[in-house]
N, C-alpha and C. Protein backbone atom coordinates (compact mmCIF):
# COMPACT_ATOMS: atom_id res chain seq x y z
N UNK A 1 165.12 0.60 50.97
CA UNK A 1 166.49 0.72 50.48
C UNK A 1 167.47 0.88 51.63
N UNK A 2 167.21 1.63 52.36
CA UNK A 2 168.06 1.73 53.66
C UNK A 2 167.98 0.68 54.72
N UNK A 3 167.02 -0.19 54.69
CA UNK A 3 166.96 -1.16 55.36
C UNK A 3 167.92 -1.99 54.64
N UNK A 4 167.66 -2.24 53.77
CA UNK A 4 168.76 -2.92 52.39
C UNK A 4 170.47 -3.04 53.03
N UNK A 5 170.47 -1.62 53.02
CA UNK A 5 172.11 -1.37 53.05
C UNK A 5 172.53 -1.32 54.52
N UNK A 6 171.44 -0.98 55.87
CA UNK A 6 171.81 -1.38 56.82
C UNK A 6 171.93 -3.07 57.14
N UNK A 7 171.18 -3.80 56.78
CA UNK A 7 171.49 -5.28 56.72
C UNK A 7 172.48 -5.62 55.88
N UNK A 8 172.93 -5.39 54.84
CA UNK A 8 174.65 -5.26 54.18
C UNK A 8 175.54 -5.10 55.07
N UNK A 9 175.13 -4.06 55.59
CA UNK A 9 176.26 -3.41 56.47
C UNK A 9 176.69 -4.48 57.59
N UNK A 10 175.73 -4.40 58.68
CA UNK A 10 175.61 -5.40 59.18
C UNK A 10 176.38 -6.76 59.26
N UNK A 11 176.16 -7.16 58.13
CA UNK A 11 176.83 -8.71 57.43
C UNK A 11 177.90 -8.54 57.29
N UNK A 12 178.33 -7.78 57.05
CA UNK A 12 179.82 -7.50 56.75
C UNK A 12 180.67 -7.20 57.87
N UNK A 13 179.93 -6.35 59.02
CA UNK A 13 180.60 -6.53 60.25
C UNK A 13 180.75 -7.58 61.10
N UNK A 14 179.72 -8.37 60.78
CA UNK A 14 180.08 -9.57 61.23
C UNK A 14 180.53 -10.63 60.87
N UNK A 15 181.04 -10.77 59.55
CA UNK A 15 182.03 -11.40 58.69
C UNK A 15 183.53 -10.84 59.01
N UNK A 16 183.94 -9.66 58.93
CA UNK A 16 185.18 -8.98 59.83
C UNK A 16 185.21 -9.23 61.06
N UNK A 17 184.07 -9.79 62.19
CA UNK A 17 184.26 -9.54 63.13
C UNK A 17 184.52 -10.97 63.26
N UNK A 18 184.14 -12.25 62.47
CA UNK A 18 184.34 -13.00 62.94
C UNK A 18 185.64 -13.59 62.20
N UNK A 19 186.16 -13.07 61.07
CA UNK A 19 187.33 -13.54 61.08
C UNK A 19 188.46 -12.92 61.64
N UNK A 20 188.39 -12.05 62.98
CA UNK A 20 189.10 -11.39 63.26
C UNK A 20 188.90 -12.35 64.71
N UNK A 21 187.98 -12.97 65.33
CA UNK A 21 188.40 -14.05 66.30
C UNK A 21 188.49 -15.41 65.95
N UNK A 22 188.65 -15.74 64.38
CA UNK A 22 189.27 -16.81 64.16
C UNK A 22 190.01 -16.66 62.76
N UNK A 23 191.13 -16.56 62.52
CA UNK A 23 191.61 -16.24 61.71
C UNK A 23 192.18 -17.90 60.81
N UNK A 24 191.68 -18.56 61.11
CA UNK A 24 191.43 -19.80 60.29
C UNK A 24 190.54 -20.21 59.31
N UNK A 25 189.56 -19.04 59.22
CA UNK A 25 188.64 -18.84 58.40
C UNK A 25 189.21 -18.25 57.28
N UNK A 26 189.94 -16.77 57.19
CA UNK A 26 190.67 -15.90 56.17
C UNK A 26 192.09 -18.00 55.51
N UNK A 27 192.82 -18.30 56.87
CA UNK A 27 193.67 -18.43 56.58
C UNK A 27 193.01 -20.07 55.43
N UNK A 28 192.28 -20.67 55.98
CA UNK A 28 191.47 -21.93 55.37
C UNK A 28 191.28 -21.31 53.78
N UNK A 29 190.52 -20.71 53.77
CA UNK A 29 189.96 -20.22 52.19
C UNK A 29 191.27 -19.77 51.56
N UNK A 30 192.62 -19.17 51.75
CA UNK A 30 193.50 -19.07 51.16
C UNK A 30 194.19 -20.27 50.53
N UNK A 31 194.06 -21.24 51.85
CA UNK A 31 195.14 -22.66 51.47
C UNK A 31 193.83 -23.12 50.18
N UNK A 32 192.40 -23.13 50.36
CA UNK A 32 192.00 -23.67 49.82
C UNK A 32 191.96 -23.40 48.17
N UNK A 33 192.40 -22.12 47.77
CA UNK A 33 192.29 -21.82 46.77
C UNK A 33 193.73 -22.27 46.07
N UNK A 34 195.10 -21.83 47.00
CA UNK A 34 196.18 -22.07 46.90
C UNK A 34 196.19 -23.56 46.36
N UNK A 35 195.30 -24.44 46.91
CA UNK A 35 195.55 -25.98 46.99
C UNK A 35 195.02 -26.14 44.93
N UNK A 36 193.58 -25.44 44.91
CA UNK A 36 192.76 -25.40 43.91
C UNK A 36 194.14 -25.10 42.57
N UNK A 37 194.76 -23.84 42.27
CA UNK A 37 195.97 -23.20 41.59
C UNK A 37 197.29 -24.49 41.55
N UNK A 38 197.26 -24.98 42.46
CA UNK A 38 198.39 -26.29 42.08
C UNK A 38 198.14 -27.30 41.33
N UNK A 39 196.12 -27.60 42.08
CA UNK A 39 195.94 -28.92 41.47
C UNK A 39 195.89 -28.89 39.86
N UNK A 40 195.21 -27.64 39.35
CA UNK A 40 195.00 -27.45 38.21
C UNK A 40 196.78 -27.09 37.07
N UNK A 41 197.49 -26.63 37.65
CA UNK A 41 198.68 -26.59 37.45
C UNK A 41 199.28 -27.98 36.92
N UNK A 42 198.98 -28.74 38.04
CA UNK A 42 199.51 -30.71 37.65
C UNK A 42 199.00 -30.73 36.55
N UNK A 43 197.56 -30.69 36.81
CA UNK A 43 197.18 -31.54 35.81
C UNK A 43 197.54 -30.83 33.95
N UNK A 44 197.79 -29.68 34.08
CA UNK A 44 198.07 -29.11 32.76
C UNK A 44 199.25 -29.78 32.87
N UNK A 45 200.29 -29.80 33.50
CA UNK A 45 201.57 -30.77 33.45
C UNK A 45 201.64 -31.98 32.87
N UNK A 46 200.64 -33.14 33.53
CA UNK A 46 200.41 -34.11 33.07
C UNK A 46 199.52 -34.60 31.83
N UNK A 47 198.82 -33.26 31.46
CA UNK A 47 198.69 -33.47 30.09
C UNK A 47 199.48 -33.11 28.87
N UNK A 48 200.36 -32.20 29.27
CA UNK A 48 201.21 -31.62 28.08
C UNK A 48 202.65 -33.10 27.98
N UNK A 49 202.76 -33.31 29.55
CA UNK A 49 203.78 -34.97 28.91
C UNK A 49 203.11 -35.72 28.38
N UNK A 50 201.76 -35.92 28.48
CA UNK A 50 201.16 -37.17 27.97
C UNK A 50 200.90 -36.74 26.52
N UNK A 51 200.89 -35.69 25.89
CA UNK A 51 200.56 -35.31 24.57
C UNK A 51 202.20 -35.27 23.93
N UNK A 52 203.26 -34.82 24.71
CA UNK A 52 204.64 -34.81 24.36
C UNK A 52 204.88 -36.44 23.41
N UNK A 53 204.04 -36.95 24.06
CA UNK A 53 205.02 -38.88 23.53
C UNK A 53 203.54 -39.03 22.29
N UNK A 54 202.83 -38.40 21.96
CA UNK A 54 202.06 -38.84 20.84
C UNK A 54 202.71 -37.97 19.92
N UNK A 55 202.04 -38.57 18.67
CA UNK A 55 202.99 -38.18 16.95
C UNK A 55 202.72 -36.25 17.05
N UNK A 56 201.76 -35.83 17.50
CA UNK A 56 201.79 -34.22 17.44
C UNK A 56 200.91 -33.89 18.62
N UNK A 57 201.80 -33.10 19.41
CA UNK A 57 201.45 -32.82 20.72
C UNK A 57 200.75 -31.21 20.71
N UNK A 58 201.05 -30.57 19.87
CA UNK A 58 199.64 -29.52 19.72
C UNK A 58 198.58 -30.09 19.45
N UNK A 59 198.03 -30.96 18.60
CA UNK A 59 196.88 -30.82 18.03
C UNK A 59 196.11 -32.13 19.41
N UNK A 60 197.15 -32.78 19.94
CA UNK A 60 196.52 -33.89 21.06
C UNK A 60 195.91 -32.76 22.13
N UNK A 61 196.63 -31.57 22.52
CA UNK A 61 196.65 -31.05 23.30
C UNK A 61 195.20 -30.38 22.93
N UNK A 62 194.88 -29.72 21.72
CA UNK A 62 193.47 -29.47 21.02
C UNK A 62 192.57 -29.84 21.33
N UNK A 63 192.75 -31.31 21.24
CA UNK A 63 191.86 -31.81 20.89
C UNK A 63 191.26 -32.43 22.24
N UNK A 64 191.64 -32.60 23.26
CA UNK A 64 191.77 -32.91 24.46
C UNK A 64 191.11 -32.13 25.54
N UNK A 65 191.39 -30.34 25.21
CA UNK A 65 190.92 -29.58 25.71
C UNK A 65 189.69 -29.45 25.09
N UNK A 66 188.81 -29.72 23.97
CA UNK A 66 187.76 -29.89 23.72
C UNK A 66 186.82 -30.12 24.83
N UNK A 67 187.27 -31.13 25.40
CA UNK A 67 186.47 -31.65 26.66
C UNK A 67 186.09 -31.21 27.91
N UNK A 68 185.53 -30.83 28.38
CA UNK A 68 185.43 -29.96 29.80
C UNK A 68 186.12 -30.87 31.17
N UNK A 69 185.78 -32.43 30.79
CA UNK A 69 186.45 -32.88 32.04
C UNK A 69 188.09 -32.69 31.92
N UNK A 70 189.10 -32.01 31.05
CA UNK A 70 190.14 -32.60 30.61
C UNK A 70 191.13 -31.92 32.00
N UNK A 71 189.94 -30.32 32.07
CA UNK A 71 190.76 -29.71 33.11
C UNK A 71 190.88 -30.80 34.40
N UNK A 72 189.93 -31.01 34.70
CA UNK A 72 190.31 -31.48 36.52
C UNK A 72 190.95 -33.23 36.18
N UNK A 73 190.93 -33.47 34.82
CA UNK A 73 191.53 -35.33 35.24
C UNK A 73 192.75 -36.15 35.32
N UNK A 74 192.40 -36.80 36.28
CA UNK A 74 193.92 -37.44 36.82
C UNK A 74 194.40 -38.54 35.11
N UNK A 75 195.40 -39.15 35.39
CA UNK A 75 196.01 -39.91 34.06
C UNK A 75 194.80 -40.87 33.60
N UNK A 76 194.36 -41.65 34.23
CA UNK A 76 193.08 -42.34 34.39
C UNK A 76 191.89 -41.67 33.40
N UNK A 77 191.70 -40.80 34.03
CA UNK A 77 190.54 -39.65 33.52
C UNK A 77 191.02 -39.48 31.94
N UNK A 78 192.23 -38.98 31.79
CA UNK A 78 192.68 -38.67 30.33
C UNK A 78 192.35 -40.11 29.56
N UNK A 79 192.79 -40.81 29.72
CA UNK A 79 192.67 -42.10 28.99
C UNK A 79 191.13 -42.43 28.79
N UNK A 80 190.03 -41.86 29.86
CA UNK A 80 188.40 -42.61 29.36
C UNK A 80 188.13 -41.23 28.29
N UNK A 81 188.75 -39.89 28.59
CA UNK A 81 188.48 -39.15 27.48
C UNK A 81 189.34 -38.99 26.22
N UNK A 82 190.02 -39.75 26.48
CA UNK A 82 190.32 -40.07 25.01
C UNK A 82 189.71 -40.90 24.04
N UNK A 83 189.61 -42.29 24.61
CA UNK A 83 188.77 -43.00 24.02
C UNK A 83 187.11 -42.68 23.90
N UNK A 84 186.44 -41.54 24.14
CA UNK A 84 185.55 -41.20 24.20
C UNK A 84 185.01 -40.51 22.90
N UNK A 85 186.60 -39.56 22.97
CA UNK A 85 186.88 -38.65 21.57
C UNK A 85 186.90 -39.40 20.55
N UNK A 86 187.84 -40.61 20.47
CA UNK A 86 188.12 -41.47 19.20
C UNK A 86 186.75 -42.11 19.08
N UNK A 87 186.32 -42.67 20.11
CA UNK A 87 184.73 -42.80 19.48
C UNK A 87 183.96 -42.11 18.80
N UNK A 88 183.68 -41.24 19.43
CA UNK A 88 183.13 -40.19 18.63
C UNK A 88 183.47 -39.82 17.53
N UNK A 89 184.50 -39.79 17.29
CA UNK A 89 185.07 -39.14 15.33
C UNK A 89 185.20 -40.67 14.98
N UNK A 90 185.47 -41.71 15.46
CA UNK A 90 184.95 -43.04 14.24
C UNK A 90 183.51 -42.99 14.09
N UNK A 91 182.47 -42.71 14.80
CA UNK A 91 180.86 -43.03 14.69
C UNK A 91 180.42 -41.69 13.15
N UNK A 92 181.24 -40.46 13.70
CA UNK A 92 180.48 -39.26 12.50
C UNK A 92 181.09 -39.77 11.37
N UNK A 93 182.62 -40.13 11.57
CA UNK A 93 183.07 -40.69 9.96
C UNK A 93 182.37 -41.87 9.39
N UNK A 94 181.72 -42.86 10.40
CA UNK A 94 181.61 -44.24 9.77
C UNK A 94 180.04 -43.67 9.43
N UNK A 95 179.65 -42.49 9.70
CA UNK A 95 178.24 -42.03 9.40
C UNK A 95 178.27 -41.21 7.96
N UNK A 96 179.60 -40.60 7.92
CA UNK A 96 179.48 -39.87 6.66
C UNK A 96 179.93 -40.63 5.66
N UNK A 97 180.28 -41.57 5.57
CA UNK A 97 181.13 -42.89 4.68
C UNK A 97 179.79 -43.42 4.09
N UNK A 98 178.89 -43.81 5.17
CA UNK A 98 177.38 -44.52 4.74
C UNK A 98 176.71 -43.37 3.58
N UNK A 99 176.32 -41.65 4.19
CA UNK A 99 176.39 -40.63 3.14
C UNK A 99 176.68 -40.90 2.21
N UNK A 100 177.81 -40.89 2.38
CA UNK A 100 179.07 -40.74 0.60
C UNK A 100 178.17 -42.13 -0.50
N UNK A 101 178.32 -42.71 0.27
CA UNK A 101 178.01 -44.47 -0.24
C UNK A 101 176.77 -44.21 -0.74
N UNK A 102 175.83 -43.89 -0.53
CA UNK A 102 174.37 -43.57 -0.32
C UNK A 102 174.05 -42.65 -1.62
N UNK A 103 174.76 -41.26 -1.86
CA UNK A 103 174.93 -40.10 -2.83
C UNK A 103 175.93 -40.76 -4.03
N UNK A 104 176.36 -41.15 -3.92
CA UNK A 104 177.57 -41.61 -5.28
C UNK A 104 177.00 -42.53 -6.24
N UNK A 105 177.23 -41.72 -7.32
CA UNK A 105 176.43 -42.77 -8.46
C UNK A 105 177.60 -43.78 -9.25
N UNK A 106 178.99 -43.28 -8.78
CA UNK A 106 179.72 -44.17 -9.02
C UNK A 106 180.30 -45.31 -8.29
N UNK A 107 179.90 -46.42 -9.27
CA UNK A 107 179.84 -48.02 -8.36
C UNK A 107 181.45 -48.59 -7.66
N UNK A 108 182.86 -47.83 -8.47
CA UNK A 108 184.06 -47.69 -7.96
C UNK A 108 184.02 -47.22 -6.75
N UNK A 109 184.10 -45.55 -6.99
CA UNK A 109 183.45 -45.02 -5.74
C UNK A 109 182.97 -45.69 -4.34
N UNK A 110 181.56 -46.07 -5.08
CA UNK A 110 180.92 -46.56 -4.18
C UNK A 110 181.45 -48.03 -3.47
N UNK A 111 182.22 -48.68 -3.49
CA UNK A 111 182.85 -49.85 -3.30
C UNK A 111 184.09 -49.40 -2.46
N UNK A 112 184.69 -48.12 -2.50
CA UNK A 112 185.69 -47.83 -1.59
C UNK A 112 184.90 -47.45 -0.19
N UNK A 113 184.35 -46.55 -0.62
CA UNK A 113 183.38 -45.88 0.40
C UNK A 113 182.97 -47.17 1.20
N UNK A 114 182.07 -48.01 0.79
CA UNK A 114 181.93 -49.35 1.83
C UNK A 114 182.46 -50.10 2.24
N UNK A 115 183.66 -50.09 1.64
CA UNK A 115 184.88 -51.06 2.32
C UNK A 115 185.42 -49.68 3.27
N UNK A 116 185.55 -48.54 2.89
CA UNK A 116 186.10 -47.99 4.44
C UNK A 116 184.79 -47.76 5.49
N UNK A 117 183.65 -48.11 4.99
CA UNK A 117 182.38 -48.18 6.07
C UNK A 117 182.77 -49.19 7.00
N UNK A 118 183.03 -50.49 6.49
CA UNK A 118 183.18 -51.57 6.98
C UNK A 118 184.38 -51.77 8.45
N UNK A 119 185.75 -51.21 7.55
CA UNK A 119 186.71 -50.87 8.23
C UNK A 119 186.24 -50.22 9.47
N UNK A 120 185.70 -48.69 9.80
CA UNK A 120 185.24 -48.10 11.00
C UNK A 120 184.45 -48.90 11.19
N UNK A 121 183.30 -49.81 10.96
CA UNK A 121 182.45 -50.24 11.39
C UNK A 121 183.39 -51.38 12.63
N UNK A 122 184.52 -52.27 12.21
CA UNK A 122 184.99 -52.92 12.68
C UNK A 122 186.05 -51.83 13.75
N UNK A 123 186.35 -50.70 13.49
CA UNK A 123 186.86 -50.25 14.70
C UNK A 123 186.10 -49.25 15.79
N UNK A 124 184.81 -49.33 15.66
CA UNK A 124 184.00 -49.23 16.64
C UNK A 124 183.94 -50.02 17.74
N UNK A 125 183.80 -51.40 16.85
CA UNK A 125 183.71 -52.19 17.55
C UNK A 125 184.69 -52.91 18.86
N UNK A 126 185.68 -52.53 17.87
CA UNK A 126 186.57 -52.28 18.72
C UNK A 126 187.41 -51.18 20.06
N UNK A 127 186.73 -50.13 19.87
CA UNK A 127 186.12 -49.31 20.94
C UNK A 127 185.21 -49.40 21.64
N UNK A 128 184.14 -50.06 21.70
CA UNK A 128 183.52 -50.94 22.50
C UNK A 128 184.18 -51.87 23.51
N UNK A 129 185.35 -52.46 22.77
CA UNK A 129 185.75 -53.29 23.96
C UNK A 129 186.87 -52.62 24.55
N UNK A 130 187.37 -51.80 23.89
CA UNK A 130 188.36 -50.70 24.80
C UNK A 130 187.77 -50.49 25.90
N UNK A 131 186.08 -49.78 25.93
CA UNK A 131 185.79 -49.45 27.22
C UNK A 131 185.43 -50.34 27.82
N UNK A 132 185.04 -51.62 27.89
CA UNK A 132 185.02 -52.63 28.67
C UNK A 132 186.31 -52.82 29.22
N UNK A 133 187.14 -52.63 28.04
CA UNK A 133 189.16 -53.20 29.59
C UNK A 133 188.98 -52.31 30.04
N UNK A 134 188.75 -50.80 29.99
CA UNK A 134 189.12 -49.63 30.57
C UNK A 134 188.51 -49.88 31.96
N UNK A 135 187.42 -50.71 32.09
CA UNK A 135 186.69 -51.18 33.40
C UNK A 135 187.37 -51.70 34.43
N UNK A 136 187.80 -53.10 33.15
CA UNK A 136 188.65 -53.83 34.01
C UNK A 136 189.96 -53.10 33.89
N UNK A 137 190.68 -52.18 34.27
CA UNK A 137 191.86 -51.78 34.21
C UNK A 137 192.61 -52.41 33.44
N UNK A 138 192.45 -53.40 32.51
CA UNK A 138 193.60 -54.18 31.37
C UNK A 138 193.91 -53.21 30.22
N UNK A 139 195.12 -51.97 30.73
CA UNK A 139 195.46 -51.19 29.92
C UNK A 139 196.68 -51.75 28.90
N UNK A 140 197.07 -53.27 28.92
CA UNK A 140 197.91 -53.76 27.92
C UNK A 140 197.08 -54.17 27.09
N UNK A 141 196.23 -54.65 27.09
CA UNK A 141 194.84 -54.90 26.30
C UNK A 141 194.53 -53.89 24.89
N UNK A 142 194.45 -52.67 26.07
CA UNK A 142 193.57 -51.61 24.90
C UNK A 142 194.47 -51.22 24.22
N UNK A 143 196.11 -51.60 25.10
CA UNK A 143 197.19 -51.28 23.40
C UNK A 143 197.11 -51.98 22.47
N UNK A 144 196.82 -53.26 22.31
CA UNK A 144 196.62 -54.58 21.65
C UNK A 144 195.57 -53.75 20.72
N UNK A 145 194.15 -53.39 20.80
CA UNK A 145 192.73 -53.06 20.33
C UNK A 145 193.28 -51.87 19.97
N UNK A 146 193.63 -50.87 20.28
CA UNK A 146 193.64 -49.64 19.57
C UNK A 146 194.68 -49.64 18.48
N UNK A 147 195.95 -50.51 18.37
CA UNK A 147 196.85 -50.87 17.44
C UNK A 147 195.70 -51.57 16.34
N UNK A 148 194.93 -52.51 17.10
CA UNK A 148 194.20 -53.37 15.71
C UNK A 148 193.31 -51.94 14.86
N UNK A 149 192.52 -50.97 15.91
CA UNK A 149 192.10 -49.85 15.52
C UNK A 149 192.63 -49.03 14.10
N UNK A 150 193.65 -48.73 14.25
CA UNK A 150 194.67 -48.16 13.46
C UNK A 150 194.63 -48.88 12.29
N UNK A 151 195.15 -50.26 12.17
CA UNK A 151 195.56 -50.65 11.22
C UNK A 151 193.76 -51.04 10.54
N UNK A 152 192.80 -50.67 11.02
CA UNK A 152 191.83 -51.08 10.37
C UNK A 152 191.19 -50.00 9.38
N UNK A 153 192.09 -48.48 9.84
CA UNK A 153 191.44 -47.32 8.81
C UNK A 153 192.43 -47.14 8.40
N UNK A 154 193.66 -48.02 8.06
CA UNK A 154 194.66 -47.42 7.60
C UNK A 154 194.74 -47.63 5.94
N UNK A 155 194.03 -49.02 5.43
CA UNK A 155 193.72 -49.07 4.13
C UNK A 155 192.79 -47.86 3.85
N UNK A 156 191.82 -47.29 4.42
CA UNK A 156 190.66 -46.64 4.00
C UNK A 156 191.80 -45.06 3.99
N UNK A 157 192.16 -44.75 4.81
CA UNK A 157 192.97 -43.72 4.83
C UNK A 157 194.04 -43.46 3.32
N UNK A 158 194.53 -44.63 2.95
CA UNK A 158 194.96 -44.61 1.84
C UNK A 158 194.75 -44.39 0.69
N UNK A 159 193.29 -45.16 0.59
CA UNK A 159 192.13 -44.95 -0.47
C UNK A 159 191.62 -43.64 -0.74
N UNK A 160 191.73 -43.11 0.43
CA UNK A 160 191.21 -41.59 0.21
C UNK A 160 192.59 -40.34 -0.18
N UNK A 161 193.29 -40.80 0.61
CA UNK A 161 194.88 -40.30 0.14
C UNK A 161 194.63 -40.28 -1.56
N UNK A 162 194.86 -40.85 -1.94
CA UNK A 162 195.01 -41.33 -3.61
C UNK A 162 194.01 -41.12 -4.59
N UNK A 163 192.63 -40.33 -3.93
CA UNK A 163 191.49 -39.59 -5.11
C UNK A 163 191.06 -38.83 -4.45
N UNK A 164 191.57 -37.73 -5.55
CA UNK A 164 191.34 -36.68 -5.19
C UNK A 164 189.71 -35.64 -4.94
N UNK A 165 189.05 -36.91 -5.98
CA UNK A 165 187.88 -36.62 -5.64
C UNK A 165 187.02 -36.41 -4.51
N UNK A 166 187.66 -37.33 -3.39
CA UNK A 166 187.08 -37.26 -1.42
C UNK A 166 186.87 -36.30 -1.18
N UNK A 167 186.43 -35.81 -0.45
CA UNK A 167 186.66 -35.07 0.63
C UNK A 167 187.78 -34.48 1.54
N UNK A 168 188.42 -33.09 1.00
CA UNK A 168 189.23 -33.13 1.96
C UNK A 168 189.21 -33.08 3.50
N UNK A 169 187.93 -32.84 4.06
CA UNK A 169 187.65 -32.81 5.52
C UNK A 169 187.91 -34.24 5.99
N UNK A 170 187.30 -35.25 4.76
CA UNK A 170 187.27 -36.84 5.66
C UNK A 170 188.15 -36.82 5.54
N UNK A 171 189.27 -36.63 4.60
CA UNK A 171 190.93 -37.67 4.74
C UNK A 171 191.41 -36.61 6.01
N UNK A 172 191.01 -35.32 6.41
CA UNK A 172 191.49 -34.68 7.60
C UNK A 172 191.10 -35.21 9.13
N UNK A 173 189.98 -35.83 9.05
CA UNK A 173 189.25 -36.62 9.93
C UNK A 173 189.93 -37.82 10.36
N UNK A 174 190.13 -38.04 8.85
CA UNK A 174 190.63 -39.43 9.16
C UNK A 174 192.37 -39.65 9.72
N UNK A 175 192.80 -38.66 9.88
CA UNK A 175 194.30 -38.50 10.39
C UNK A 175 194.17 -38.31 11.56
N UNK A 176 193.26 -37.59 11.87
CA UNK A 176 192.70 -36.71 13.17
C UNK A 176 192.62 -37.96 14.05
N UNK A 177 191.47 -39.14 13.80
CA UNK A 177 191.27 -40.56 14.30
C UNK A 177 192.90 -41.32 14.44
N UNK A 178 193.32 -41.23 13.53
CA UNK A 178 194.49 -42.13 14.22
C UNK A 178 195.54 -41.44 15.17
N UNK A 179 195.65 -39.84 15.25
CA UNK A 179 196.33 -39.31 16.60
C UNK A 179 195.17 -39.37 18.04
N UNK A 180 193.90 -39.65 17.53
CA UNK A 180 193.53 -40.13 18.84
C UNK A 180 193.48 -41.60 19.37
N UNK A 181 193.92 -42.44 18.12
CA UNK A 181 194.31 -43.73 18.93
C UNK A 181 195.51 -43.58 19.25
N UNK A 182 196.11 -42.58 18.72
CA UNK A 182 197.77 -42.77 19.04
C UNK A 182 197.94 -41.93 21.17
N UNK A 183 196.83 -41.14 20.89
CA UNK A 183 196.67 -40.57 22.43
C UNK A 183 196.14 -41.71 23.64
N UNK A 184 195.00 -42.55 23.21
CA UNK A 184 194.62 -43.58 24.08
C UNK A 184 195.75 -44.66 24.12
N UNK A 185 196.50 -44.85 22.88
CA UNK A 185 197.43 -45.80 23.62
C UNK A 185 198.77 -45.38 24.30
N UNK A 186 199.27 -44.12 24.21
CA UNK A 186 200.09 -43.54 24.88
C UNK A 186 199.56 -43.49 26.45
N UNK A 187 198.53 -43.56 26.72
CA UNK A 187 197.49 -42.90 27.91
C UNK A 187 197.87 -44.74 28.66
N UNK A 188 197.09 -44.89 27.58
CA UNK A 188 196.82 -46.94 28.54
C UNK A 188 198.56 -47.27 28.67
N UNK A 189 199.55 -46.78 27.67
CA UNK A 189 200.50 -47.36 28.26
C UNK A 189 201.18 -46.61 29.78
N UNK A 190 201.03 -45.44 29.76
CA UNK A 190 201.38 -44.86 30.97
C UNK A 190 201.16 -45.64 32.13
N UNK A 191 199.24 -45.45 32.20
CA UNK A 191 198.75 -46.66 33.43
C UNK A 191 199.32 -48.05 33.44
N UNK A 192 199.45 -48.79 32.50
CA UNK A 192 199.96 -50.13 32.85
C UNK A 192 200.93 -50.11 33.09
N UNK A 193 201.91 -49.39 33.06
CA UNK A 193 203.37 -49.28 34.08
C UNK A 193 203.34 -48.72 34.89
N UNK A 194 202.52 -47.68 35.25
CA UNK A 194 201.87 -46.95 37.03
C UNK A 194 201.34 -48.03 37.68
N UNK A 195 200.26 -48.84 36.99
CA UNK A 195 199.38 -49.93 37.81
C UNK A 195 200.52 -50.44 37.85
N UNK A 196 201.86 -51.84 37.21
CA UNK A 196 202.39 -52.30 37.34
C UNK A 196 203.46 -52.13 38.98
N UNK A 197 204.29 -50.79 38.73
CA UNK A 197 205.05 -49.83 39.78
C UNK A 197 203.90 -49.86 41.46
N UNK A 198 202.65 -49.84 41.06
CA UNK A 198 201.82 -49.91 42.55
C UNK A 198 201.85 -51.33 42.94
N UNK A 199 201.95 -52.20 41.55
CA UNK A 199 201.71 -53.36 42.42
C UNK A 199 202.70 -53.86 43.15
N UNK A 200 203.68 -53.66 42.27
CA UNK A 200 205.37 -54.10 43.09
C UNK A 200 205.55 -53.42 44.59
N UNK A 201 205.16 -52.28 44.54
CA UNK A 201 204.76 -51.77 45.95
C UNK A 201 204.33 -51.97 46.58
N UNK A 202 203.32 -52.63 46.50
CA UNK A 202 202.18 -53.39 47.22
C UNK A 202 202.98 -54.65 47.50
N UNK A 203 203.97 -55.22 46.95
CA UNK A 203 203.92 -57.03 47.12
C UNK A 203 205.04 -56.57 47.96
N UNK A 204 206.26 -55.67 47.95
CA UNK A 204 207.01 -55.41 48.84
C UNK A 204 206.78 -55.17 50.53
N UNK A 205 205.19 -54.43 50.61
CA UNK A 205 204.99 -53.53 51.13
C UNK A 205 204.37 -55.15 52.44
N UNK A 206 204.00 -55.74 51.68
CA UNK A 206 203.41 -56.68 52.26
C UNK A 206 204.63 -58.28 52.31
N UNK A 207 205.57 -58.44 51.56
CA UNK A 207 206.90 -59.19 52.48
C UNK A 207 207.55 -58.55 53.75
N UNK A 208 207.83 -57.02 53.72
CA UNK A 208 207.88 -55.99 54.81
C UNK A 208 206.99 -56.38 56.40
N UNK A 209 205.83 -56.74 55.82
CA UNK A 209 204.96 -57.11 57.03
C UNK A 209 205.00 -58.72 57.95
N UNK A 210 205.73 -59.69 56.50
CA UNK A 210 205.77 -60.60 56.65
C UNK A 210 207.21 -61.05 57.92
């Protein structure tokens, strides 16, 4: 035990002793944390504007922080976790739709239920190719696809609106899905006028040279 606390001891004097002949050590780990407290600062910045321009900026903001990457990501970053999210709540809905379809002994019923199967089924698919532009950076694209998105659960959304028999969680789900396409295309439109603004910079930057 005393060996213990003399080697503590020890360590510690020579941790004082050595930031006392280089004081770039104390002063380094300060900036570095200082630097850490800003970066994280932005980025809460740049997510609360980017949730400001969608239809409800609490619940984007919710739903966003769900995610663990949401803290450290640049505008870029927000946009692959968004579309990540909207994936995800079209796959459990277009899973509980198959359910419903599956349990219902009524053939009405059952005929809405598969036509809004169908619907998510087709905007999966279309999240699929979201993340393919997201590759290729063609963020005018994924406004194009996530608009078709929308309008593809928007009959099914209706259908459920209007019987009362549903589920109130799915028709909550299903609102939930269209503020996260409404977040990915707020997101992709940001970048395609950032990418746009770099490139003009770039073509200037390079007549400048000319």
């Amino acid at each position: 035990m005393a060996s213990t606390l003399a080697t503590l001891s020890m360590l510690l004097c020579l941790s004082l002793l050595f930031m006392s002949i280089d004081p770039s050590f104390a002063g380094h780990h300060h900036k570095k944390h200082h630097h850490k407290k800003l970066h994280d600062k932005h980025n809460k910045s740049r997510l609360k504007k980017m949730c400001s321009k969608t239809s409800d900026r609490e619940s984007c903001l919710d739903f966003m922080k769900t995610d663990s990457r949401t803290s450290g990501a640049d505008n870029r970053g927000l946009l692959e976790i968004a579309i990540d999210l909207a994936y995800s709540k079209a796959t459990n809905i277009h899973k509980d739709l198959n359910s419903l379809y599956d349990n219902s002994g009524d053939y009405r019923v059952k005929d809405r239920y598969n036509s809004c199967s169908k619907n998510y089924h087709d905007t999966m698919r279309n999240l699929d190719l979201i993340k393919k532009l997201f590759n290729d950076r063609d963020y005018e694209r994924i406004e194009v696809q996530i608009s078709d998105s929308v309008e593809e659960v928007r009959d099914c959304k209706n259908q459920l609106e209007n019987n009362d028999n549903d589920s109130y969680d799915l028709k909550k789900r299903t609102k939930e899905f269209e503020l996260l396409c409404d977040i990915v295309k707020v997101s992709a439109k940001y970048l395609e006028g950032k990418d746009r603004d770099d490139k003009d910079r770039d073509d200037e930057d390079d007549e400048d040279d000319d």
